[in-house]
C-alpha atoms as a PDB file:
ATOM      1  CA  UNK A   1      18.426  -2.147  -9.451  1.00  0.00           C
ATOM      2  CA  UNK A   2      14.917  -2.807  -9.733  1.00  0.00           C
ATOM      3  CA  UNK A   3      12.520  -0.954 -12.058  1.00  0.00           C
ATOM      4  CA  UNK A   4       9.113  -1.562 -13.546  1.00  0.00           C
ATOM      5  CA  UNK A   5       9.562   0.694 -16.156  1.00  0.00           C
ATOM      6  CA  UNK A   6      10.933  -0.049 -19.770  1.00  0.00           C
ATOM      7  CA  UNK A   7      13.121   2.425 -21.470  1.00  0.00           C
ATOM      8  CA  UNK A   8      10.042   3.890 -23.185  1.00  0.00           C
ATOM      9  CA  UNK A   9       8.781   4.912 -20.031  1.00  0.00           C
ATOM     10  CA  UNK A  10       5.950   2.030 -20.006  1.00  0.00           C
ATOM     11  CA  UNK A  11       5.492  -0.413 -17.415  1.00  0.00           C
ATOM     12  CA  UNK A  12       7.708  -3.630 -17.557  1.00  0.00           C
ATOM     13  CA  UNK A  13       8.021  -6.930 -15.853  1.00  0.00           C
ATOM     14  CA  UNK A  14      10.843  -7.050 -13.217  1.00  0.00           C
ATOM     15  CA  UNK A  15      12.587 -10.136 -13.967  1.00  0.00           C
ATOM     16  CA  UNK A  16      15.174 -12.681 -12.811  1.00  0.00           C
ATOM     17  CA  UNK A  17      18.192 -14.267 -14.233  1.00  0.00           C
ATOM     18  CA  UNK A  18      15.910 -18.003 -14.326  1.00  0.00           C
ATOM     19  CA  UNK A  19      12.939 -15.138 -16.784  1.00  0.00           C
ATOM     20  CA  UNK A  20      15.891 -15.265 -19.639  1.00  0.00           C
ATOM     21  CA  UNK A  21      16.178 -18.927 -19.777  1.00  0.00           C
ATOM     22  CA  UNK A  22      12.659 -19.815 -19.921  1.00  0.00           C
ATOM     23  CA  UNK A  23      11.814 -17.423 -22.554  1.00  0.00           C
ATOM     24  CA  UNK A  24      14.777 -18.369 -24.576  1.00  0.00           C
ATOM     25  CA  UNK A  25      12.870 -22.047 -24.312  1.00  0.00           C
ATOM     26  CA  UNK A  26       9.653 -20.351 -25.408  1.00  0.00           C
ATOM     27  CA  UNK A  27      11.393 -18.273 -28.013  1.00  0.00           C
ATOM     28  CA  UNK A  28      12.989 -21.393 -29.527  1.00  0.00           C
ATOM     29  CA  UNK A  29      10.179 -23.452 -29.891  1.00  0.00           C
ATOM     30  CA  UNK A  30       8.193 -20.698 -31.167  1.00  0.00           C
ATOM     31  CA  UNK A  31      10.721 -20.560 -34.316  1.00  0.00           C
ATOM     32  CA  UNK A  32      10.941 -24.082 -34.391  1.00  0.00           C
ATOM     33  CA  UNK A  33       7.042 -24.752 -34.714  1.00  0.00           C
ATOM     34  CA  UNK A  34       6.810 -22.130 -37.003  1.00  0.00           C
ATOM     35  CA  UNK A  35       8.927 -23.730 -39.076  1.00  0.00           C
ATOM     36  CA  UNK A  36       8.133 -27.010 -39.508  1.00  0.00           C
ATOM     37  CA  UNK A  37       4.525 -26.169 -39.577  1.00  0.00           C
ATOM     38  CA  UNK A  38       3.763 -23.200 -41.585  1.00  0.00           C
ATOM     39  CA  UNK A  39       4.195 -25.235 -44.957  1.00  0.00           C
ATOM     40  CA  UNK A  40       1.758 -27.174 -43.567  1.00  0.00           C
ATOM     41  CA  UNK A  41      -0.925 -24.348 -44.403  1.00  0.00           C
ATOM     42  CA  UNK A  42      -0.158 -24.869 -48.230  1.00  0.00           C
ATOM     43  CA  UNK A  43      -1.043 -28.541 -48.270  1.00  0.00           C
ATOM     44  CA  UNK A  44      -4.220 -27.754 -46.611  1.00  0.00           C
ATOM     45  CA  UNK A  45      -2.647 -29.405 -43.606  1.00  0.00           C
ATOM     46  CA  UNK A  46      -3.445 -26.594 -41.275  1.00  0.00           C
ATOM     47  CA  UNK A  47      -5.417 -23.304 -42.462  1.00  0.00           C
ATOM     48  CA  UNK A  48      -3.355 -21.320 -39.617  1.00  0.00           C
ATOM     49  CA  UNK A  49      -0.893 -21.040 -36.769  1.00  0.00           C
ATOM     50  CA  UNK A  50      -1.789 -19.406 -33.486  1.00  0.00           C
ATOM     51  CA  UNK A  51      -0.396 -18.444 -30.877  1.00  0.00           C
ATOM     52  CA  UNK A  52      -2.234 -17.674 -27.719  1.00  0.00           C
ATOM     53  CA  UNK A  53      -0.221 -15.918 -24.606  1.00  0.00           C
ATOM     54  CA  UNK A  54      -3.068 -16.127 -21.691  1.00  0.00           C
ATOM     55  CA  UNK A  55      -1.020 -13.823 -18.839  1.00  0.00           C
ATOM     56  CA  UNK A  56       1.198 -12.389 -21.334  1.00  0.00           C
ATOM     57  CA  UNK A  57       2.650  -8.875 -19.352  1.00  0.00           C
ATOM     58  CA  UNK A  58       3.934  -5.864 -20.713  1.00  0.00           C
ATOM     59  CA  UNK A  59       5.731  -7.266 -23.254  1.00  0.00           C
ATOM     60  CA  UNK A  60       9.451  -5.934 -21.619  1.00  0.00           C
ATOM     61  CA  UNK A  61      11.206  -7.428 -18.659  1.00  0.00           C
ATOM     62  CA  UNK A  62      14.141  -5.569 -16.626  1.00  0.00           C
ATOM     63  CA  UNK A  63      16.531  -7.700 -14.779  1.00  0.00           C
ATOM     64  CA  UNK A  64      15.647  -6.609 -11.190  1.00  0.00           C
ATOM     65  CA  UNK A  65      19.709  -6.863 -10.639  1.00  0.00           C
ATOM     66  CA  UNK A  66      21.143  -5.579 -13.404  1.00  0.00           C
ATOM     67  CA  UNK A  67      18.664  -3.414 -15.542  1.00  0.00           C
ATOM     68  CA  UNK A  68      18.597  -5.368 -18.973  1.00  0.00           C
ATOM     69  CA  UNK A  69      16.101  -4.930 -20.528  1.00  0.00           C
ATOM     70  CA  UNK A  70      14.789  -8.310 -22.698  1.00  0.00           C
ATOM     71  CA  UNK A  71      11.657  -8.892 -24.948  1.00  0.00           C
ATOM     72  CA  UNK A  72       9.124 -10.871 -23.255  1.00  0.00           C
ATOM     73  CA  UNK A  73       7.096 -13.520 -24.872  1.00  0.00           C
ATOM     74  CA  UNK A  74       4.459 -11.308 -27.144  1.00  0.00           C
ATOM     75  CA  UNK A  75       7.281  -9.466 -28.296  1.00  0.00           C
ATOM     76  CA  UNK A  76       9.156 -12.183 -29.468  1.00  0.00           C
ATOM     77  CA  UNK A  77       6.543 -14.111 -30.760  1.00  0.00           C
ATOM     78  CA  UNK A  78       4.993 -10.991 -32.675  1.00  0.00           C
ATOM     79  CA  UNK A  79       8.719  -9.996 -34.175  1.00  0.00           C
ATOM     80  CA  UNK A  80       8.267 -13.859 -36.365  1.00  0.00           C
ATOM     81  CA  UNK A  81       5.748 -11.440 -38.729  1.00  0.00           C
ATOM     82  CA  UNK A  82       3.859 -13.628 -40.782  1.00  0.00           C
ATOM     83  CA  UNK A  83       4.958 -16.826 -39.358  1.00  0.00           C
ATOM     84  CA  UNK A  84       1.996 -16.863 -36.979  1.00  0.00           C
ATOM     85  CA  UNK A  85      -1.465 -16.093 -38.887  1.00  0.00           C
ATOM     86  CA  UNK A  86      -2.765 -15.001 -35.360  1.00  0.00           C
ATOM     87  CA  UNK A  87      -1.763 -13.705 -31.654  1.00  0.00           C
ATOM     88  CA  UNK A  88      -3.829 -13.312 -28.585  1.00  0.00           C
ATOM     89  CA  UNK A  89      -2.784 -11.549 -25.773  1.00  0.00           C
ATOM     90  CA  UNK A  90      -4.255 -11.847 -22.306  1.00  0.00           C
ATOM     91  CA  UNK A  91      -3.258 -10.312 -19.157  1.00  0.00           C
ATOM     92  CA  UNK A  92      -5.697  -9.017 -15.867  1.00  0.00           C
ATOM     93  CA  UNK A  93      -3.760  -6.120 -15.503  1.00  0.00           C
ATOM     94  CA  UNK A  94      -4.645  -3.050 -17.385  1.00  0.00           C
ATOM     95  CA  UNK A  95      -1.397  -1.149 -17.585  1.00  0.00           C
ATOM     96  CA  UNK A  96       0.274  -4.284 -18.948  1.00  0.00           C
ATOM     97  CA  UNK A  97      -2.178  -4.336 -21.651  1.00  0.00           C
ATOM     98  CA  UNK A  98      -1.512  -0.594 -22.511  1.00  0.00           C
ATOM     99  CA  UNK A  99       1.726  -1.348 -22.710  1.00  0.00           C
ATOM    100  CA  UNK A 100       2.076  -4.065 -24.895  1.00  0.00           C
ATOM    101  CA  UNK A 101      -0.459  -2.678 -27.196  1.00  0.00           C
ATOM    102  CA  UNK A 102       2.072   0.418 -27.670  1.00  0.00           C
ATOM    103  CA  UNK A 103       4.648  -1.515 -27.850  1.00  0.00           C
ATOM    104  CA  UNK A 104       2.644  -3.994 -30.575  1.00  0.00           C
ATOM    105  CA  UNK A 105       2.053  -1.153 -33.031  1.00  0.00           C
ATOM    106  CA  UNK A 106       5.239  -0.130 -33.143  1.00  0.00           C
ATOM    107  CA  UNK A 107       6.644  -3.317 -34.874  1.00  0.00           C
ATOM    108  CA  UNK A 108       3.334  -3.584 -36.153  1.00  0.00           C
ATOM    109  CA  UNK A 109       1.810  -6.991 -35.593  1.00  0.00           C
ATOM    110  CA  UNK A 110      -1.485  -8.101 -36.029  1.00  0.00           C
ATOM    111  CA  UNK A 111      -2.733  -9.132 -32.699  1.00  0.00           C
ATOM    112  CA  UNK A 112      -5.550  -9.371 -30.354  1.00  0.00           C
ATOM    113  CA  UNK A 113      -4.585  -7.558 -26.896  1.00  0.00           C
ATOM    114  CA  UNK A 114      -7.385  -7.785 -24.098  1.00  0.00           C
ATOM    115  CA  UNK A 115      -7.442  -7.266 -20.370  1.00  0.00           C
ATOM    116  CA  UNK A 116      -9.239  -9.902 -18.544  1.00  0.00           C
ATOM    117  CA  UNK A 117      -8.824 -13.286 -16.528  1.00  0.00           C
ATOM    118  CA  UNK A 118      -7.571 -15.943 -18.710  1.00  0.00           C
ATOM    119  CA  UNK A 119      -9.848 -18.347 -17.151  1.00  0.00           C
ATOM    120  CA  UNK A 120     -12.859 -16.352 -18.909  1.00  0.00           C
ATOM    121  CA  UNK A 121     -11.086 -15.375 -21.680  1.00  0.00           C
ATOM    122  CA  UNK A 122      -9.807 -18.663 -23.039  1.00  0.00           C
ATOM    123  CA  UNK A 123     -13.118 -19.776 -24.325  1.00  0.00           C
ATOM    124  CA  UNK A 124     -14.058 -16.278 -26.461  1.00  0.00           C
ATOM    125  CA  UNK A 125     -11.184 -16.304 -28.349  1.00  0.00           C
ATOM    126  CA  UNK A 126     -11.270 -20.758 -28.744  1.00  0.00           C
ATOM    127  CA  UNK A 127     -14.510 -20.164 -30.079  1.00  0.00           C
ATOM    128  CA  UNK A 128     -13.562 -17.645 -33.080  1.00  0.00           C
ATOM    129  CA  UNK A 129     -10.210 -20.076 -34.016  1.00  0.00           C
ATOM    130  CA  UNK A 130     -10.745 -22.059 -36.722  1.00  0.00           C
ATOM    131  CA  UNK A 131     -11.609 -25.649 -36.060  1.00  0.00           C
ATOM    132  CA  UNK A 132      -8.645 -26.463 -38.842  1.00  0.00           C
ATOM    133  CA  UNK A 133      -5.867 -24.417 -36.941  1.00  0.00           C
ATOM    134  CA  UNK A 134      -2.990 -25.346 -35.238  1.00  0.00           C
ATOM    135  CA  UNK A 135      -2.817 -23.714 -31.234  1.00  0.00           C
ATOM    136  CA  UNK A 136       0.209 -23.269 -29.608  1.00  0.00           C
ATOM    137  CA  UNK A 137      -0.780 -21.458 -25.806  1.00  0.00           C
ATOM    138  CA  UNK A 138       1.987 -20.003 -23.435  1.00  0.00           C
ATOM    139  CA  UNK A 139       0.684 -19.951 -20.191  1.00  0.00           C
ATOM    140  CA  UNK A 140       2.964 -18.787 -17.475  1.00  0.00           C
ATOM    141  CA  UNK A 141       1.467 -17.812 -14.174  1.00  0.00           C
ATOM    142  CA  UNK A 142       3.074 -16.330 -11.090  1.00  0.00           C
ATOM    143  CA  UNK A 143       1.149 -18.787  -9.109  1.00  0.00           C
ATOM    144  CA  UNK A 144      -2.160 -20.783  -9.097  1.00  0.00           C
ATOM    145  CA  UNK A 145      -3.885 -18.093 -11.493  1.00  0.00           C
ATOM    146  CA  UNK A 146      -4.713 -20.643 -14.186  1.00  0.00           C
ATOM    147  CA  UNK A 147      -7.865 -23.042 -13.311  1.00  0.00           C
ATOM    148  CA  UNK A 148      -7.766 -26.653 -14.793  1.00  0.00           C
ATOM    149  CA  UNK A 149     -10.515 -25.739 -16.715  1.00  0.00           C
ATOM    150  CA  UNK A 150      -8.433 -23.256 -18.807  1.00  0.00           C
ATOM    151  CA  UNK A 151      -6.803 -26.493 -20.070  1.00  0.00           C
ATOM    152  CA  UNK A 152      -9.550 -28.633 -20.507  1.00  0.00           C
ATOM    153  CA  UNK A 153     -10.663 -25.933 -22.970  1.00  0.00           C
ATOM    154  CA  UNK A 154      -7.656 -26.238 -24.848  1.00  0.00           C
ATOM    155  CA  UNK A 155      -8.108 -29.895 -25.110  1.00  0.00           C
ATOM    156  CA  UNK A 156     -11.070 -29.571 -26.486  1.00  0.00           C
ATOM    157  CA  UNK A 157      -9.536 -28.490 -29.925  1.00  0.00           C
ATOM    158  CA  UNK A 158      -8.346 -30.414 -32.421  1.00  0.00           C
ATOM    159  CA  UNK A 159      -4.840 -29.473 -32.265  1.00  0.00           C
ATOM    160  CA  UNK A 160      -3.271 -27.692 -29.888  1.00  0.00           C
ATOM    161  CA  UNK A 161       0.614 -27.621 -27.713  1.00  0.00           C
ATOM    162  CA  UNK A 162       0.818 -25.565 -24.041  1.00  0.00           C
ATOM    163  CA  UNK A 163       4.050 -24.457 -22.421  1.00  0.00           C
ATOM    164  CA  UNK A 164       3.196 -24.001 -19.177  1.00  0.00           C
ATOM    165  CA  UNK A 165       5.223 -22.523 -16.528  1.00  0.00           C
ATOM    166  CA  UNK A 166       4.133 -24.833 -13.621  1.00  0.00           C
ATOM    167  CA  UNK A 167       4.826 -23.487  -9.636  1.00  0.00           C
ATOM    168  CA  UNK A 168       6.023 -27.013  -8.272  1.00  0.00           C
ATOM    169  CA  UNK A 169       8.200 -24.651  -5.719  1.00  0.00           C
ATOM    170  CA  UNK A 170       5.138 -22.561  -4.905  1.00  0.00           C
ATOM    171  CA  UNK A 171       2.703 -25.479  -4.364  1.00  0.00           C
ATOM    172  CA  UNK A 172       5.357 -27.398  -1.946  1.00  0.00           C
ATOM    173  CA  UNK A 173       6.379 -24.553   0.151  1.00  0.00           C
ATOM    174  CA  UNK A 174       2.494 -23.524   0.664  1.00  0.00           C
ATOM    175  CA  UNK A 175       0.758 -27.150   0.740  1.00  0.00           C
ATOM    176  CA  UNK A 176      -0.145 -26.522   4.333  1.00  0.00           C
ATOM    177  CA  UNK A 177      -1.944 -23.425   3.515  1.00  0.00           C
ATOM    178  CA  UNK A 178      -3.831 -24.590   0.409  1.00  0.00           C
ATOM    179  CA  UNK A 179      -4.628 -27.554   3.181  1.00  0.00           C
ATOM    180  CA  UNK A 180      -6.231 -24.696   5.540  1.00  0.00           C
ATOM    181  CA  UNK A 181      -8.213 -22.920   2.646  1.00  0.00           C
ATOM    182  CA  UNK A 182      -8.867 -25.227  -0.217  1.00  0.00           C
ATOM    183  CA  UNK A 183     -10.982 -23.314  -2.585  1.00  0.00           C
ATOM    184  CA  UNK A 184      -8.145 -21.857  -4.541  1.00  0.00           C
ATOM    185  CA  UNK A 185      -5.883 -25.097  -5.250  1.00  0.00           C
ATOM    186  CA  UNK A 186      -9.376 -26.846  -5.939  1.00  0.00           C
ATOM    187  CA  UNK A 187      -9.981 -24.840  -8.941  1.00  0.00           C
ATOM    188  CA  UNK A 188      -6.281 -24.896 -10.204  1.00  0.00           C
ATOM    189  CA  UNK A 189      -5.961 -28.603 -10.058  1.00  0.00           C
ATOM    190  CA  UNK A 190      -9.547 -29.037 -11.141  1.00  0.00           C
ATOM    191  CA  UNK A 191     -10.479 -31.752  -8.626  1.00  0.00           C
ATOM    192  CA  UNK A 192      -9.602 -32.107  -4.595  1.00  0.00           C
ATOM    193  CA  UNK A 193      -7.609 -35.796  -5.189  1.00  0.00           C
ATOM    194  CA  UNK A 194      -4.487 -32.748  -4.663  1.00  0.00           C
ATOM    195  CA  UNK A 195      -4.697 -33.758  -0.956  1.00  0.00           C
ATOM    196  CA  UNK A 196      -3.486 -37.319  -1.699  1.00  0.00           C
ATOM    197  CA  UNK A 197      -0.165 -35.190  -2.919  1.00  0.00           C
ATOM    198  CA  UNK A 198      -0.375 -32.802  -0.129  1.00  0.00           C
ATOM    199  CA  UNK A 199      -0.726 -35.465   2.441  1.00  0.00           C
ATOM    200  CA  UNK A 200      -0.186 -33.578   6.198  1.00  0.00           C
ATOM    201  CA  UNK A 201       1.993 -31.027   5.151  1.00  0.00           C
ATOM    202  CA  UNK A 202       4.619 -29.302   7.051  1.00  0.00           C
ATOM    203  CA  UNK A 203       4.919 -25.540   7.657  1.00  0.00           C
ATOM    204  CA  UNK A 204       6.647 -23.844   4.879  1.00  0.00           C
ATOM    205  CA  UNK A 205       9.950 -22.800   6.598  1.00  0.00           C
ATOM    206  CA  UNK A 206      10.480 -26.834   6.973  1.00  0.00           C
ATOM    207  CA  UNK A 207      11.050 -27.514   3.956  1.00  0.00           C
ATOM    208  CA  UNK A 208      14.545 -27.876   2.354  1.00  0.00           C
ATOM    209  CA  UNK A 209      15.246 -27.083  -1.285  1.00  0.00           C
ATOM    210  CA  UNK A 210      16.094 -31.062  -1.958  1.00  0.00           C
ATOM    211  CA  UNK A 211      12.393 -31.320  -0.676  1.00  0.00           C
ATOM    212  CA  UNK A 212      11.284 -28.960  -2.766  1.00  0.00           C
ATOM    213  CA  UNK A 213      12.739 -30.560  -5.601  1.00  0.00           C
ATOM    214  CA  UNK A 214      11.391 -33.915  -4.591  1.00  0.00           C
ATOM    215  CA  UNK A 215       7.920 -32.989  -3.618  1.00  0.00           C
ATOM    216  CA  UNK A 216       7.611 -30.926  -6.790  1.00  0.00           C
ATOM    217  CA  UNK A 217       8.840 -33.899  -8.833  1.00  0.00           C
ATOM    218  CA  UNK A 218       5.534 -35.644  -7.618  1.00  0.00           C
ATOM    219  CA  UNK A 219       3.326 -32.857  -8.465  1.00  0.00           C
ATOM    220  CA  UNK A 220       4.679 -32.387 -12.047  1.00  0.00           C
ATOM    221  CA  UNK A 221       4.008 -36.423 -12.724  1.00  0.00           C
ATOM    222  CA  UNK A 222       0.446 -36.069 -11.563  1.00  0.00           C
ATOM    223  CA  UNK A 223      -0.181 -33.045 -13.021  1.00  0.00           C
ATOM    224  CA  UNK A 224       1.013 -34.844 -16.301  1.00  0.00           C
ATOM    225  CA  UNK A 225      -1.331 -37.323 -15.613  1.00  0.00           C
ATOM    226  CA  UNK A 226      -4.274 -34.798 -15.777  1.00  0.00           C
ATOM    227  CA  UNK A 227      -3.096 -33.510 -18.914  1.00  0.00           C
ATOM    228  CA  UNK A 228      -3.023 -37.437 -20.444  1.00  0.00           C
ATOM    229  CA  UNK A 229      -6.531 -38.123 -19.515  1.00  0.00           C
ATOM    230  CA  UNK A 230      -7.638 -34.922 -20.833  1.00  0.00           C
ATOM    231  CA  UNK A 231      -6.154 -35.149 -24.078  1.00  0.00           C
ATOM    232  CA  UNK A 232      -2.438 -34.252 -24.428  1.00  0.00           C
ATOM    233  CA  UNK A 233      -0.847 -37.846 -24.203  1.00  0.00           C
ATOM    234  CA  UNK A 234       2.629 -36.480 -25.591  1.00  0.00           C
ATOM    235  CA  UNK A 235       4.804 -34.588 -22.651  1.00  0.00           C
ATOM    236  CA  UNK A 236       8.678 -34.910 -21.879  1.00  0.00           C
ATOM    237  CA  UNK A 237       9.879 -36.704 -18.920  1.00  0.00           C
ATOM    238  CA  UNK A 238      12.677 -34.214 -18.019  1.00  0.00           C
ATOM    239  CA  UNK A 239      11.707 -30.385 -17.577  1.00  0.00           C
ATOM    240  CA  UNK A 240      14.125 -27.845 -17.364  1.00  0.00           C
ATOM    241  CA  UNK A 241      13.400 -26.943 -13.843  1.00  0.00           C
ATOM    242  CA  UNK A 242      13.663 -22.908 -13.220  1.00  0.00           C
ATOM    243  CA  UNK A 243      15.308 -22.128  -9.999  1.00  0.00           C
ATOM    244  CA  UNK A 244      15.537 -18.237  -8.479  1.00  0.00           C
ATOM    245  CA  UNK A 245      18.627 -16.544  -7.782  1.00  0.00           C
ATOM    246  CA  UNK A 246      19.549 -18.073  -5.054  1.00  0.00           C
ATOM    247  CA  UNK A 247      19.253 -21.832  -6.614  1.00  0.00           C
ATOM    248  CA  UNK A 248      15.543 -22.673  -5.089  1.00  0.00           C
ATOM    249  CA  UNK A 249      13.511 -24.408  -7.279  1.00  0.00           C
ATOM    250  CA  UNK A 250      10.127 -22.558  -8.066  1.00  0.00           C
ATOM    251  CA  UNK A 251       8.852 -23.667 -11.430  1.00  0.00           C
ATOM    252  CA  UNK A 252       9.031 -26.900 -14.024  1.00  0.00           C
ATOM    253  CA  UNK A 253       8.494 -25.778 -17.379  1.00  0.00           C
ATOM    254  CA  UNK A 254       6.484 -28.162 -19.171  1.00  0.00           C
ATOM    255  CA  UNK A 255       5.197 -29.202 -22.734  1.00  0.00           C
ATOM    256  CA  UNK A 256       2.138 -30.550 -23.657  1.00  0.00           C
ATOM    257  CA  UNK A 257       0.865 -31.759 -26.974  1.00  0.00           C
ATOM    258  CA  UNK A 258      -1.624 -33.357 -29.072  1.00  0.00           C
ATOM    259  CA  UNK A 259       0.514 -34.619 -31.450  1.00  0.00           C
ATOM    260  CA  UNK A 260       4.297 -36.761 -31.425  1.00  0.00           C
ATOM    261  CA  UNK A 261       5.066 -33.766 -33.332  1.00  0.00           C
ATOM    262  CA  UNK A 262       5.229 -31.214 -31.259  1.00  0.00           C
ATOM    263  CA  UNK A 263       6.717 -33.924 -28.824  1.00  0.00           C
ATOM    264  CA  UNK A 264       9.637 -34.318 -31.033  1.00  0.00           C
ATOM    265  CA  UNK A 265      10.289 -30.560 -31.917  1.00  0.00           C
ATOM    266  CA  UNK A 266       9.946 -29.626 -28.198  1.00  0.00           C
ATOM    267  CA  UNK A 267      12.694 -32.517 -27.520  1.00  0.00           C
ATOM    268  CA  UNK A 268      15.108 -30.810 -30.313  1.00  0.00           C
ATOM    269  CA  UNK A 269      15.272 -27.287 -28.691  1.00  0.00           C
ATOM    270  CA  UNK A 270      15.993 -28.608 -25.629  1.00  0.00           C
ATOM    271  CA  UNK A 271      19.059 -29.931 -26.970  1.00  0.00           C
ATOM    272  CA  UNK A 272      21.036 -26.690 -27.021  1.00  0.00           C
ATOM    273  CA  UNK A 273      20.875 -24.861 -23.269  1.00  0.00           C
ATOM    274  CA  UNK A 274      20.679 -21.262 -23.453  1.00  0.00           C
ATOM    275  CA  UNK A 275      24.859 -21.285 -22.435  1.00  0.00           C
ATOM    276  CA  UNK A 276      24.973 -23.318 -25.430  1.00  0.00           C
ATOM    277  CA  UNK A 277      25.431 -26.474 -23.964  1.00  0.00           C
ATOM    278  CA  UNK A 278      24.114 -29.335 -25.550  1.00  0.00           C
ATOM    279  CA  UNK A 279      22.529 -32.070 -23.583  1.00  0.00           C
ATOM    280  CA  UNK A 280      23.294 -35.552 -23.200  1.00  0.00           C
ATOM    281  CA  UNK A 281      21.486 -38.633 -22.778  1.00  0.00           C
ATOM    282  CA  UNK A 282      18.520 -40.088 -24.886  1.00  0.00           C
ATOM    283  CA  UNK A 283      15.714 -38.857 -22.307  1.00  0.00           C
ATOM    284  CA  UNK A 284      15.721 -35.095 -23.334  1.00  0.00           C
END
């Protein structure tokens, strides 16, 4: 039952099962940083909360199997009102952007909508933040759209947390190809050491999903790494790792911070799985 239209007739994101849980992850921490930190702006602490979505969609998703429709992630984080002092919404597609700015006024929320690359976009909207405010960035890619550089211009504030939606599946399964034609994986890892990780890579088909898991294990450490020596030193050992339909792995979704803060919140809503399990074990 696939559609990529919402049920206002504007263009949606076809989604799967694995969409729900990760936003519910997103959604969760959203509330919980607005919580704990939005006091914050009283004592002077911060002078605002923002929230930056770099390839944010349409702002609906529709179950490609069943036709639910779901917020995505500007929805939800523009439906927490005054919570956030700011929003900025990025996507390279210019129906998405219509969309979501329809759907934006409707609710309405004060937010910045623009069409462009995120990679270019990043730094305009860095530079008119306040050097005194607190950054939380979504950034969740279908592939290797997002450069290295995109973070290294996050780190460059004074206080900022990333979810990031990192293809661990997508990278494995297409090593030998990014081996063949280099130019794109140089700019997403932001340095060509990746061929260490790559080493002589088998052909795609090869590979089986405990493989996946594996070699994506590797990639997510070193990609951690990066993000240490760039300036977010506080990241979570265990990821909930987002698998398709089918149960193959294709994306760790990480969290990055400046702070042991955000660190510790980030560790509380993982807690509670979206089936309302709660987790056990002290490494959460």
């Amino acid at each position: 039952m696939l559609t990529e239209f919402g049920s206002d007739g504007l263009k949606a994101r076809p989604a799967g099962s694995w969409t729900e849980r990760k936003l519910y992850y997103v959604e969760r921490y959203l509330r919980a940083f607005a919580t704990a930190m939005g006091p914050k702006r009283a004592q002077k602490k911060w002078e605002k909360l923002v929230y930056l979505d770099l390839l944010c969609g349409p702002g609906i998703c529709v179950n490609r199997e069943t036709g639910a429709e779901f917020d995505g992630s500007p929805l939800r984080a523009a439906k927490l009102g005054a919570a956030l002092d700011e929003l900025h919404f990025v996507d390279a597609d210019e129906e998405n952007v219509a969309a979501l700015r329809s759907r934006l006024a409707r609710i309405p929320a004060r937010a910045d909508c623009r069409r462009g690359d995120c990679n270019e976009e990043v730094g305009k909207i860095l530079a008119n933040i306040s050097s005194n405010a607190l950054i939380l960035a979504f950034v969740d890619p279908e592939g290797l759209e997002v450069k290295f550089s995109t973070f290294e211009q996050l780190a460059r504030k004074k206080a900022a947390d990333v979810i990031y939606l990192f293809p661990s599946g997508g990278i494995v399964r297409n090593a030998a190809m990014f081996l063949d034609k280099p130019g794109t994986m140089d700019a997403f890892w932001g340095a060509p050491d990746w061929r260490r990780l790559a080493g002589s890579a088998l052909a795609p088909a090869s590979f089986t999903d405990a493989e996946v898991r594996a070699g994506g294990g590797r990639w997510v450490s070193a990609f951690q790494r990066k993000m240490k020596g760039i300036g977010f030193p506080y990241f979570t050992e265990w990821e909930p790792l987002m698998t398709n339909d089918q149960n193959a792995p294709m994306y760790h979704l990480l969290f990055f911070s400046k702070h042991p803060v955000g660190l510790k919140i980030w560790k509380g809503i993982k807690q509670i799985e979206p089936n309302g399990q709660r987790l056990l074990g002290l490494d959460v």
